[in-house]
N, C-alpha and C. Protein backbone atom coordinates (compact mmCIF):
# COMPACT_ATOMS: atom_id res chain seq x y z
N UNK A 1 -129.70 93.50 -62.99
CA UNK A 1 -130.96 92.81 -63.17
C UNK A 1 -132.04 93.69 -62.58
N UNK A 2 -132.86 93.69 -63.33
CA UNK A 2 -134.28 94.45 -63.01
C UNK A 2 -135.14 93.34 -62.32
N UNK A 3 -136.22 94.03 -61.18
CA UNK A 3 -137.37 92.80 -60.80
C UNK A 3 -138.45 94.17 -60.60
N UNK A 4 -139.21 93.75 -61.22
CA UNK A 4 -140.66 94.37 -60.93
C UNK A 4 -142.01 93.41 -60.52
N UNK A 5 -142.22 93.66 -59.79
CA UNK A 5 -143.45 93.00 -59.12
C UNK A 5 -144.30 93.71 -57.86
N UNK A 6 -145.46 93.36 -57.85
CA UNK A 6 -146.67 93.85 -56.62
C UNK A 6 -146.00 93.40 -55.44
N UNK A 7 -145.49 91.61 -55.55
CA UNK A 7 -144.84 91.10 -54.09
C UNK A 7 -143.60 90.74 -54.54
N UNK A 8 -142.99 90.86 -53.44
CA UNK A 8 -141.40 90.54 -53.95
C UNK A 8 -141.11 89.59 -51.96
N UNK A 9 -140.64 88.67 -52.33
CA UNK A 9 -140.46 87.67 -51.46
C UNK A 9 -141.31 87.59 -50.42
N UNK A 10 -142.88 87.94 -50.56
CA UNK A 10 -143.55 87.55 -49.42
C UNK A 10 -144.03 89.05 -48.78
N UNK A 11 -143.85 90.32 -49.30
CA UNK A 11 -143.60 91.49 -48.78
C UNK A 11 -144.95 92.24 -50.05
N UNK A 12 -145.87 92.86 -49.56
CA UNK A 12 -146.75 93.23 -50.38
C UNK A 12 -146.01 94.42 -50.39
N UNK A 13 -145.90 95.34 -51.73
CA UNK A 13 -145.77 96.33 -52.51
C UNK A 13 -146.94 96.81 -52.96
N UNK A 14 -147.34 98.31 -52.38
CA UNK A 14 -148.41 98.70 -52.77
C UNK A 14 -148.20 99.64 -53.87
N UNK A 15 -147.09 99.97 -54.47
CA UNK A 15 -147.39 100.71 -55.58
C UNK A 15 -145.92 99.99 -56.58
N UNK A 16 -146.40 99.23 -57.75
CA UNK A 16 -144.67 98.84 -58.20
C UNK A 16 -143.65 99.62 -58.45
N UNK A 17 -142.84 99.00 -58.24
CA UNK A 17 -141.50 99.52 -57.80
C UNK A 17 -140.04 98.57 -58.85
N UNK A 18 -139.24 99.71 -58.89
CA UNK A 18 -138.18 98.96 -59.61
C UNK A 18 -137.21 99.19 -58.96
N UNK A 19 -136.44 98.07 -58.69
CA UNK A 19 -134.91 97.33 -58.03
C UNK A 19 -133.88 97.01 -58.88
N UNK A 20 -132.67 97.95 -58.78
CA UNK A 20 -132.19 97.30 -59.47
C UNK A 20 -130.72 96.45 -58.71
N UNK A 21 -130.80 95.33 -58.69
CA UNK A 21 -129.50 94.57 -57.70
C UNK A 21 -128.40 93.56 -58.99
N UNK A 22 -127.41 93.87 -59.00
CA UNK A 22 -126.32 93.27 -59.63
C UNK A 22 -126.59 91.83 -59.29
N UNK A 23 -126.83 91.22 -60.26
CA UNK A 23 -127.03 89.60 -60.08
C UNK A 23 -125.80 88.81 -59.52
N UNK A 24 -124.58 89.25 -59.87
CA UNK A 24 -123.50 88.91 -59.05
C UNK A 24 -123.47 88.78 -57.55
N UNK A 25 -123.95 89.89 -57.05
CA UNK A 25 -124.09 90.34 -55.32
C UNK A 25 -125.55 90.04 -54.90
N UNK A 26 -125.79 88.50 -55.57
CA UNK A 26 -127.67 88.26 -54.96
C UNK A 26 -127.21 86.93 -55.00
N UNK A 27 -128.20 85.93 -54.15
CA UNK A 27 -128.32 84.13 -54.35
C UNK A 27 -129.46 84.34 -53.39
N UNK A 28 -130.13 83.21 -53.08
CA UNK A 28 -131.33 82.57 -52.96
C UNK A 28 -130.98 81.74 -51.63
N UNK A 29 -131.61 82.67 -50.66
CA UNK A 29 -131.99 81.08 -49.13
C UNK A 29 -133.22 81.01 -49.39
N UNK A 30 -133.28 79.59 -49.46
CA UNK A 30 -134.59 78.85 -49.22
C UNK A 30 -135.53 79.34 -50.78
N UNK A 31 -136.92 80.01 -49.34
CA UNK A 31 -137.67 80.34 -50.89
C UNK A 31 -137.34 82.34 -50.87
N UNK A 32 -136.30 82.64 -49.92
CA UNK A 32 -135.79 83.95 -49.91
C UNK A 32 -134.46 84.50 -51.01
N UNK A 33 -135.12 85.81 -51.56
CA UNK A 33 -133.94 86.21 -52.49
C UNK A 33 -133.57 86.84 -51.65
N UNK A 34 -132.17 86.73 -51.60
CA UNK A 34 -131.44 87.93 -50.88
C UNK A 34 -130.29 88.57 -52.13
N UNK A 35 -129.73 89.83 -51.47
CA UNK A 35 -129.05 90.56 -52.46
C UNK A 35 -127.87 90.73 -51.49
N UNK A 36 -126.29 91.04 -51.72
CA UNK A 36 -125.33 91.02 -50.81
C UNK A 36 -125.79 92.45 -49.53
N UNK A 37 -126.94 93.10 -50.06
CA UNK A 37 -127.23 94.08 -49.41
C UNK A 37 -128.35 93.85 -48.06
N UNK A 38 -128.65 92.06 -48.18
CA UNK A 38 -129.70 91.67 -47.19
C UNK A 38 -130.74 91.98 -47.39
N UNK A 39 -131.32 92.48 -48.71
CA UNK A 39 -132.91 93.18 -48.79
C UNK A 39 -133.54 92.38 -49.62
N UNK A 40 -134.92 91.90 -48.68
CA UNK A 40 -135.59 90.98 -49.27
C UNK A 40 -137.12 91.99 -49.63
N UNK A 41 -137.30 93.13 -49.06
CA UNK A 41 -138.23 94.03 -49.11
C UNK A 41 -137.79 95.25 -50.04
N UNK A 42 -139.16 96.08 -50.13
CA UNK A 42 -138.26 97.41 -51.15
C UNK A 42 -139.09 98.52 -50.57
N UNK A 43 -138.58 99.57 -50.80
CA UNK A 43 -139.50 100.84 -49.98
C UNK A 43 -140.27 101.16 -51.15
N UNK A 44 -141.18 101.17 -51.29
CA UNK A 44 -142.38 101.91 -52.46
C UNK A 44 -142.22 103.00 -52.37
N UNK A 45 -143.36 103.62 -53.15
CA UNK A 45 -143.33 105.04 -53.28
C UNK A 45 -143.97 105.49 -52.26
N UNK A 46 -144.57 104.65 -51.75
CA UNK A 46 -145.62 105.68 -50.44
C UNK A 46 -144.65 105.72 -49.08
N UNK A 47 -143.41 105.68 -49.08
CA UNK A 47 -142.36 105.67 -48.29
C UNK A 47 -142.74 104.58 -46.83
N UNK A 48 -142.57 103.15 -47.52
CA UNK A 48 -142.61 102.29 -46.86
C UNK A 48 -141.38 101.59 -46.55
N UNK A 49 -141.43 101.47 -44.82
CA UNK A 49 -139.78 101.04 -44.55
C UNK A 49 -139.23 99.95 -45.26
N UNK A 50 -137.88 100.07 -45.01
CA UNK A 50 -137.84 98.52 -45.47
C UNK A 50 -137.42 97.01 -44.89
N UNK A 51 -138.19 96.13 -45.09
CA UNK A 51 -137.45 94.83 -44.06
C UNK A 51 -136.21 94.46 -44.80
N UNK A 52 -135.14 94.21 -43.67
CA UNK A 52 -134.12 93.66 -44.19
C UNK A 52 -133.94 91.91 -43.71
N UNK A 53 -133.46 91.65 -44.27
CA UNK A 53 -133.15 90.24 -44.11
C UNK A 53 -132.01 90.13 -43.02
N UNK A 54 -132.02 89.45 -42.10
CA UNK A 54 -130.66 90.04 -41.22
C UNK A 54 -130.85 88.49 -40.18
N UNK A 55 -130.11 87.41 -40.88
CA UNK A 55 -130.65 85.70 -39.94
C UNK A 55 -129.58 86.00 -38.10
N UNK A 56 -130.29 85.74 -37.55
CA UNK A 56 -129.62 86.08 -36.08
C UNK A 56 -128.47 85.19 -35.90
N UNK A 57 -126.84 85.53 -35.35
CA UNK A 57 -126.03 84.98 -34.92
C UNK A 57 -126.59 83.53 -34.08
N UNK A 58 -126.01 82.57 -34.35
CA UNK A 58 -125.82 80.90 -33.36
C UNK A 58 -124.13 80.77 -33.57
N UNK A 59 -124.27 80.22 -32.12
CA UNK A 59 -122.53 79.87 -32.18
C UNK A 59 -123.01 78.15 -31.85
N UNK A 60 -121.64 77.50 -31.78
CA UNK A 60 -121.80 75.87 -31.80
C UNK A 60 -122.23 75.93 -30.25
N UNK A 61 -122.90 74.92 -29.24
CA UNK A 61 -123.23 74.97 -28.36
C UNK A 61 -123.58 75.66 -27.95
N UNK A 62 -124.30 76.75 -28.10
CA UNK A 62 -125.39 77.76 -27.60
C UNK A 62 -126.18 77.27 -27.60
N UNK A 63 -127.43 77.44 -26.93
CA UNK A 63 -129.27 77.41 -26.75
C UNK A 63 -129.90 78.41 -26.87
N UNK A 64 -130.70 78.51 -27.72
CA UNK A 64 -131.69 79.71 -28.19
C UNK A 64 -132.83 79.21 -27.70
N UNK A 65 -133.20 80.44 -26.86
CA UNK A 65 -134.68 79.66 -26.67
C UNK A 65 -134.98 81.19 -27.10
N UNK A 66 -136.35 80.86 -28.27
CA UNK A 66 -137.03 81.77 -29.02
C UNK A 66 -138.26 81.95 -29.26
N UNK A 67 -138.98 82.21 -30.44
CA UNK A 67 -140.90 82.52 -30.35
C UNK A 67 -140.37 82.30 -31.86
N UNK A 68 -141.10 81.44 -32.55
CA UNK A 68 -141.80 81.49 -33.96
C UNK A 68 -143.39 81.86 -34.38
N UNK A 69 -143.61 83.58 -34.98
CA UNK A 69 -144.79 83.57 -35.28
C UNK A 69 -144.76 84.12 -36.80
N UNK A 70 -146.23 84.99 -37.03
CA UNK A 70 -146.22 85.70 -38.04
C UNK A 70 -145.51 86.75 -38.31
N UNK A 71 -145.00 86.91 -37.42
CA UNK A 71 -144.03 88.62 -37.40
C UNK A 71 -142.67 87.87 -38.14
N UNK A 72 -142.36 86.78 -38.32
CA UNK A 72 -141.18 86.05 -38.90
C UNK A 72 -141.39 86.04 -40.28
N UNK A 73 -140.25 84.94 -40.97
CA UNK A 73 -140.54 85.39 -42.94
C UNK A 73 -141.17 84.38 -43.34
N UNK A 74 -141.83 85.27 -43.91
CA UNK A 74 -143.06 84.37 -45.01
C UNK A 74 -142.39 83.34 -45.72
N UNK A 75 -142.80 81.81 -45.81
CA UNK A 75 -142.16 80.59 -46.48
C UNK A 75 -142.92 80.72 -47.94
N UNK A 76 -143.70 81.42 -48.20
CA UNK A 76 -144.16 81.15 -49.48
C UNK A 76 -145.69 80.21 -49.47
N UNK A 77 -145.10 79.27 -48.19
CA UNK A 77 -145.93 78.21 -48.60
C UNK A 77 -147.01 78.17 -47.02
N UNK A 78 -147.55 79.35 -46.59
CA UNK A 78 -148.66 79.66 -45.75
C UNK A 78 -147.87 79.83 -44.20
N UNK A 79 -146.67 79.89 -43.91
CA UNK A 79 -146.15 79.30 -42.49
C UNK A 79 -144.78 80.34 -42.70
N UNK A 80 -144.27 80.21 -41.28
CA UNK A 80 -143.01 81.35 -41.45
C UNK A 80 -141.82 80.62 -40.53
N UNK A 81 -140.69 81.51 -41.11
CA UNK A 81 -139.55 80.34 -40.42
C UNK A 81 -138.81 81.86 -40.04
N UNK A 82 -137.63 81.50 -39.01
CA UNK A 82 -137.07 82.63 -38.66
C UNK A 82 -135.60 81.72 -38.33
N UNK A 83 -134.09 82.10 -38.79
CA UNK A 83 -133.05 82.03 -39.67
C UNK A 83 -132.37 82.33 -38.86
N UNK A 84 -131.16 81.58 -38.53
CA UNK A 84 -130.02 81.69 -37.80
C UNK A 84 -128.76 81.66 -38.68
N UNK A 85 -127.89 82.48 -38.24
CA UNK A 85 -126.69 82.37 -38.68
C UNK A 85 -125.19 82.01 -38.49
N UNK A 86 -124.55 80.59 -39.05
CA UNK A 86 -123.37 80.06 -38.18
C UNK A 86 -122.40 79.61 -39.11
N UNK A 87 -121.20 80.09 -38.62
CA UNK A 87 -120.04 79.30 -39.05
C UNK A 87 -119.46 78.13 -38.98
N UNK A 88 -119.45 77.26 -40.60
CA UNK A 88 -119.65 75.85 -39.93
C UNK A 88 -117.82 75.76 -41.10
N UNK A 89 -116.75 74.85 -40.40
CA UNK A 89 -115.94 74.39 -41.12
C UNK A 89 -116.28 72.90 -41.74
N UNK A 90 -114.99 73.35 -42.77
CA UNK A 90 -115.02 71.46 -43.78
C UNK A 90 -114.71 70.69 -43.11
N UNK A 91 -115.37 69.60 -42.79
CA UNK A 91 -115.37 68.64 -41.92
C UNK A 91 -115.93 68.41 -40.38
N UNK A 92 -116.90 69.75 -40.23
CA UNK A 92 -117.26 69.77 -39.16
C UNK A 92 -118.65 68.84 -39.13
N UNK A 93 -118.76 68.06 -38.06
CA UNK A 93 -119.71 67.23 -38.35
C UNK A 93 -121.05 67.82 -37.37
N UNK A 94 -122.01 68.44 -37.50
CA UNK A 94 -122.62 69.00 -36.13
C UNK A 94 -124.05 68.13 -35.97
N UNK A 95 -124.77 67.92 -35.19
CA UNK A 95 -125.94 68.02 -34.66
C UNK A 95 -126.87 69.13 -34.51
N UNK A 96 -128.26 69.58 -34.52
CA UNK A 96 -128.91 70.79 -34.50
C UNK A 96 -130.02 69.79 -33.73
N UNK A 97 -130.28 70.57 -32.70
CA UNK A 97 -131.84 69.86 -31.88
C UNK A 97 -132.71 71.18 -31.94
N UNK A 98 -133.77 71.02 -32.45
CA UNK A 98 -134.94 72.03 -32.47
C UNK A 98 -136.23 71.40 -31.70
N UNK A 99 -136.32 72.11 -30.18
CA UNK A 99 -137.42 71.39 -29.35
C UNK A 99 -139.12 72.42 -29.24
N UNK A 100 -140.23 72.24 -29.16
CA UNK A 100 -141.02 72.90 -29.20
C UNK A 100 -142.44 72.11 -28.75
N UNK A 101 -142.68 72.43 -27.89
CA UNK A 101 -144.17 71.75 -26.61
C UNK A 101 -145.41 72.49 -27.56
N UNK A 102 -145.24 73.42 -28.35
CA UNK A 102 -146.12 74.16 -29.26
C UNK A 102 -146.36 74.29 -30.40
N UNK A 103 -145.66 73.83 -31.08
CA UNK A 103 -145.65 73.52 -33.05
C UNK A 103 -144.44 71.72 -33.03
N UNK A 104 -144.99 71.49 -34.03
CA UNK A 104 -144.59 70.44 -34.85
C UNK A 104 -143.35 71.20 -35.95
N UNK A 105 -142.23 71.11 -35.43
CA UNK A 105 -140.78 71.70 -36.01
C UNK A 105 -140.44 71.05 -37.01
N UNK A 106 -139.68 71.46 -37.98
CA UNK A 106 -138.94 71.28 -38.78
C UNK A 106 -137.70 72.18 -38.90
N UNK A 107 -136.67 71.54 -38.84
CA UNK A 107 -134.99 72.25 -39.05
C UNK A 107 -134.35 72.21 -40.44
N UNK A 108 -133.88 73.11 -40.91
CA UNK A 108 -133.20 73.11 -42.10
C UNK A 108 -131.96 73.81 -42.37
N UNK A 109 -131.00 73.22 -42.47
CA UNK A 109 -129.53 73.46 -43.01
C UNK A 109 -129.36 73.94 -44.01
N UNK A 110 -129.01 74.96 -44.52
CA UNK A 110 -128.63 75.69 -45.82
C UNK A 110 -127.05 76.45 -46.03
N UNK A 111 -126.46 76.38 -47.24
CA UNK A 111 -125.56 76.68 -47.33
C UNK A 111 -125.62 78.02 -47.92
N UNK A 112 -124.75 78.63 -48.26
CA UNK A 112 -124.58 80.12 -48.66
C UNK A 112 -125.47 80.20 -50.03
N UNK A 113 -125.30 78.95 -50.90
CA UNK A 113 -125.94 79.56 -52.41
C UNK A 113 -127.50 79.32 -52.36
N UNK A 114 -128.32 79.14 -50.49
CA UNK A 114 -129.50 78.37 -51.07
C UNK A 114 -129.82 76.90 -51.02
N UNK A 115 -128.82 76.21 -50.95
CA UNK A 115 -128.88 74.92 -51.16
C UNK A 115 -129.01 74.26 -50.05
N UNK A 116 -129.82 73.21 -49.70
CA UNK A 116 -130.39 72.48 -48.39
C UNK A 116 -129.32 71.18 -48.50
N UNK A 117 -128.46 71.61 -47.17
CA UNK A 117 -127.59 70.68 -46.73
C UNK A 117 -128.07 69.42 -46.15
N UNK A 118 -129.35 70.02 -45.46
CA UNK A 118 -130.15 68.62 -44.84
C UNK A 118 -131.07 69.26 -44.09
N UNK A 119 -132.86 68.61 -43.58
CA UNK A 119 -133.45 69.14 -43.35
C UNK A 119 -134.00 67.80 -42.56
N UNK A 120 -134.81 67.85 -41.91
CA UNK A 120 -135.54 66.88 -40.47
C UNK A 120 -136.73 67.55 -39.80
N UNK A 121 -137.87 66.76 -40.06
CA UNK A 121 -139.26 66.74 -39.40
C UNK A 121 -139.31 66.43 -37.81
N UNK A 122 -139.16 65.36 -38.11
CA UNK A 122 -139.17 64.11 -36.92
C UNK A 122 -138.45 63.61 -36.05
N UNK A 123 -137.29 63.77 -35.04
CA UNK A 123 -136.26 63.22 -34.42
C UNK A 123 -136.86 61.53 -34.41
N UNK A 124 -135.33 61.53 -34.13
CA UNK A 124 -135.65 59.88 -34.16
C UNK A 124 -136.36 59.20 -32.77
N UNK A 125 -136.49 59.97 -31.91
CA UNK A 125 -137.49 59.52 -30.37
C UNK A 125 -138.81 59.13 -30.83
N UNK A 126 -139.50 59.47 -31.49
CA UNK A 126 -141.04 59.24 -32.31
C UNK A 126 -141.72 60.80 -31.72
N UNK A 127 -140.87 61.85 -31.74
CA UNK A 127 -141.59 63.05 -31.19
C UNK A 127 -142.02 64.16 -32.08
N UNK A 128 -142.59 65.22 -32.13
CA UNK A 128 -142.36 65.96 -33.45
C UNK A 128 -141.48 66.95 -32.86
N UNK A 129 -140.27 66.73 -32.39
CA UNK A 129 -139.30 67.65 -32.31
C UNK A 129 -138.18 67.33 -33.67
N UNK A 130 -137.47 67.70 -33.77
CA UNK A 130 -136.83 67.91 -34.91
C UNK A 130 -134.98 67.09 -34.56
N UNK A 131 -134.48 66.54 -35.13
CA UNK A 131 -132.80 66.49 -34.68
C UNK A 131 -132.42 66.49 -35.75
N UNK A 132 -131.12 66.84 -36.58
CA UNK A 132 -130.42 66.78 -37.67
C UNK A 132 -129.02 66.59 -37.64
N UNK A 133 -128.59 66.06 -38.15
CA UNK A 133 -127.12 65.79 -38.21
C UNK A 133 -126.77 65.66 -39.51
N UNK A 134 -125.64 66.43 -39.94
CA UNK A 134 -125.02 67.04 -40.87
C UNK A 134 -123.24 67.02 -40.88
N UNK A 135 -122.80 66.26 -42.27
CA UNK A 135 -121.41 66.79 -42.32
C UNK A 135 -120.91 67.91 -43.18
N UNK A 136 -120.17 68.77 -42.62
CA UNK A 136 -120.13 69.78 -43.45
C UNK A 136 -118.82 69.72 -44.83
N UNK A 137 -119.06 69.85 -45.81
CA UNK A 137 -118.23 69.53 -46.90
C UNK A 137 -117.02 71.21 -47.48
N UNK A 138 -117.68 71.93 -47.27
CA UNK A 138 -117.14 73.67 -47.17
C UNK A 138 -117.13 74.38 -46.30
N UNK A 139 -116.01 74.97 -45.65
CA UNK A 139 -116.04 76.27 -44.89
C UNK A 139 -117.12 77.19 -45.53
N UNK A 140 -117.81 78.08 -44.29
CA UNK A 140 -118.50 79.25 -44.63
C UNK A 140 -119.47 79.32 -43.82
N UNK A 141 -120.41 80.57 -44.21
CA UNK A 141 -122.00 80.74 -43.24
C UNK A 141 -122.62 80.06 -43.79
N UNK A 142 -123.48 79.56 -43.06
CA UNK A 142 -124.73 78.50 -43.17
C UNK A 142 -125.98 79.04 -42.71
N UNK A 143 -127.00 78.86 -42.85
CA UNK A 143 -128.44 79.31 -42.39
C UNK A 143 -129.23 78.36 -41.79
N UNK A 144 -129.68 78.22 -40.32
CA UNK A 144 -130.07 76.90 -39.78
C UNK A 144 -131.79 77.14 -39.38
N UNK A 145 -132.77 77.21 -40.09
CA UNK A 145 -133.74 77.54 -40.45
C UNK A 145 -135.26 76.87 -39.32
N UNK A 146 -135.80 77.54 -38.57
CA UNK A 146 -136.71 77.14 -37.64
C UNK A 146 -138.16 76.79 -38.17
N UNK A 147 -138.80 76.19 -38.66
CA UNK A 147 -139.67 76.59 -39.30
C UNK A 147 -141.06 74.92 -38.69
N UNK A 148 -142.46 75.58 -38.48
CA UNK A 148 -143.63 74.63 -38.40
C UNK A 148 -143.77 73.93 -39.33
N UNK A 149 -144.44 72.21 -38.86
CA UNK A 149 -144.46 71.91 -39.87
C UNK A 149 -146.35 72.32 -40.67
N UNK A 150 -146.89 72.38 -41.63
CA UNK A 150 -148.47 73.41 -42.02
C UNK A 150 -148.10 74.66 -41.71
N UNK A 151 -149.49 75.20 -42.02
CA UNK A 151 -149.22 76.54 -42.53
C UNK A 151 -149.75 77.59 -40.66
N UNK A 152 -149.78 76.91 -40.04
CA UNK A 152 -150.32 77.88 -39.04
C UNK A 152 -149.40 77.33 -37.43
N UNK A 153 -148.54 76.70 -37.63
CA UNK A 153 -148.14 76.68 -36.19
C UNK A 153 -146.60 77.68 -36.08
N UNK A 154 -146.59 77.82 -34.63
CA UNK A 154 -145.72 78.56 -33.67
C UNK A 154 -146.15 78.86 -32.64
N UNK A 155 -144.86 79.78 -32.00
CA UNK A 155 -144.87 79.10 -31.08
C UNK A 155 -143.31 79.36 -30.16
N UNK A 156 -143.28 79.25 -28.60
CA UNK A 156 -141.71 78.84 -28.54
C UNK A 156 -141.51 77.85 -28.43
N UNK A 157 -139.60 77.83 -28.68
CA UNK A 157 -139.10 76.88 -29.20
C UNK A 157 -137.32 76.34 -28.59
N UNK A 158 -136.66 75.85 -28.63
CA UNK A 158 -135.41 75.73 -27.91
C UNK A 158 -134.80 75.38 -28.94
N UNK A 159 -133.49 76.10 -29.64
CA UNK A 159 -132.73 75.39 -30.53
C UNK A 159 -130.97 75.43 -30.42
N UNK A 160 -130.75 74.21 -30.37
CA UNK A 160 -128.97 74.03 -30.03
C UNK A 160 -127.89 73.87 -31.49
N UNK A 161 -127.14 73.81 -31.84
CA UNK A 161 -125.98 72.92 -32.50
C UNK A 161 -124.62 73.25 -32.05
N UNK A 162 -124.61 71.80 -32.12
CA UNK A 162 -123.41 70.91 -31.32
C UNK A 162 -122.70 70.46 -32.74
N UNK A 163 -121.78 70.94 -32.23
CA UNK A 163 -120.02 70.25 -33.08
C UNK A 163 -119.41 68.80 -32.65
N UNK A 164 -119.88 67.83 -33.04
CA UNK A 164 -119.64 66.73 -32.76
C UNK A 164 -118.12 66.29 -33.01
N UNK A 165 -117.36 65.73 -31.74
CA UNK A 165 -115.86 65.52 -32.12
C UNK A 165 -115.82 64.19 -31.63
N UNK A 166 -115.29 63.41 -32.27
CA UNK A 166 -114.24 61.86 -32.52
C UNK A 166 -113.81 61.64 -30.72
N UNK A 167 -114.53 60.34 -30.15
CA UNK A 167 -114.02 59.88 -29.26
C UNK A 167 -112.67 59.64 -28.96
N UNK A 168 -111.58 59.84 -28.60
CA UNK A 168 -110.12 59.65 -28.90
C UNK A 168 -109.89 58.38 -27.37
């Protein structure tokens, strides 16, 4: 598959450029194309680096405490989210808490093809922190997505997921 364009996922191209990525070894997070090669950017001709797409390791019960700004990926839609990466099994039931004293959060669950497993504004406290809970239906990587809610907040932020297990 060929793509020619000025912008290609949020990434200005100053001189067009042609890509060519096997449609087989590409799918779609979010509003991000990725290619099995992680490249959501392209080097032009004026020998411009390139950004790679690369969502940071989360393990289950870890705490990230992080910074969401502009230096993160463009949503398309004026605001930027920055992408974690975790191994979730079939049947794993988890929790994700996304806390932030500085932006109005939103969390989003995604599965390998793109597809939003589940996503949360609002925890249920009446706060604009974020909680989500999710059962997982397939083994595999997942993408657990940090993102403001409008086009201009960030900010730091604290984010967990917890593997929820059966009282015995």
């Amino acid at each position: 598959m060929y793509i020619r364009h000025d912008i290609i996922n949020g990434f200005k191209i100053e001189s067009s450029a042609k890509v060519m990525i096997p449609s087989s070894r590409c799918c779609w997070y979010g509003a991000l194309f990725v290619s099995a090669a992680v490249l959501v950017g392209v080097q032009s001709s004026s020998s411009q680096a390139q950004e790679l797409y690369n969502p940071l390791p989360l393990n289950s019960g870890q705490e990230v405490e992080d910074t969401l700004s502009d230096r993160d990926i463009p949503t398309g839609e004026g605001g930027f989210a920055r992408d974690y990466r975790v191994k979730l099994e079939d049947g794993d039931q988890v929790a994700i808490d996304l806390l932030s004293d500085e932006f109005d959060t939103i969390v989003t669950l995604m599965a390998a093809d793109g597809s939003t497993v589940g996503e949360n504004d609002d925890g249920p406290d009446g706060s604009t922190n974020s909680l989500l809970f999710a059962r997982i239906a397939e083994t595999g990587n997942y993408i657990v997505r940090v993102q403001a809610f409008g086009a201009t907040g960030g900010g730091d932020f604290k984010l967990k997921i917890t593997r929820l297990r059966p009282v015995d």
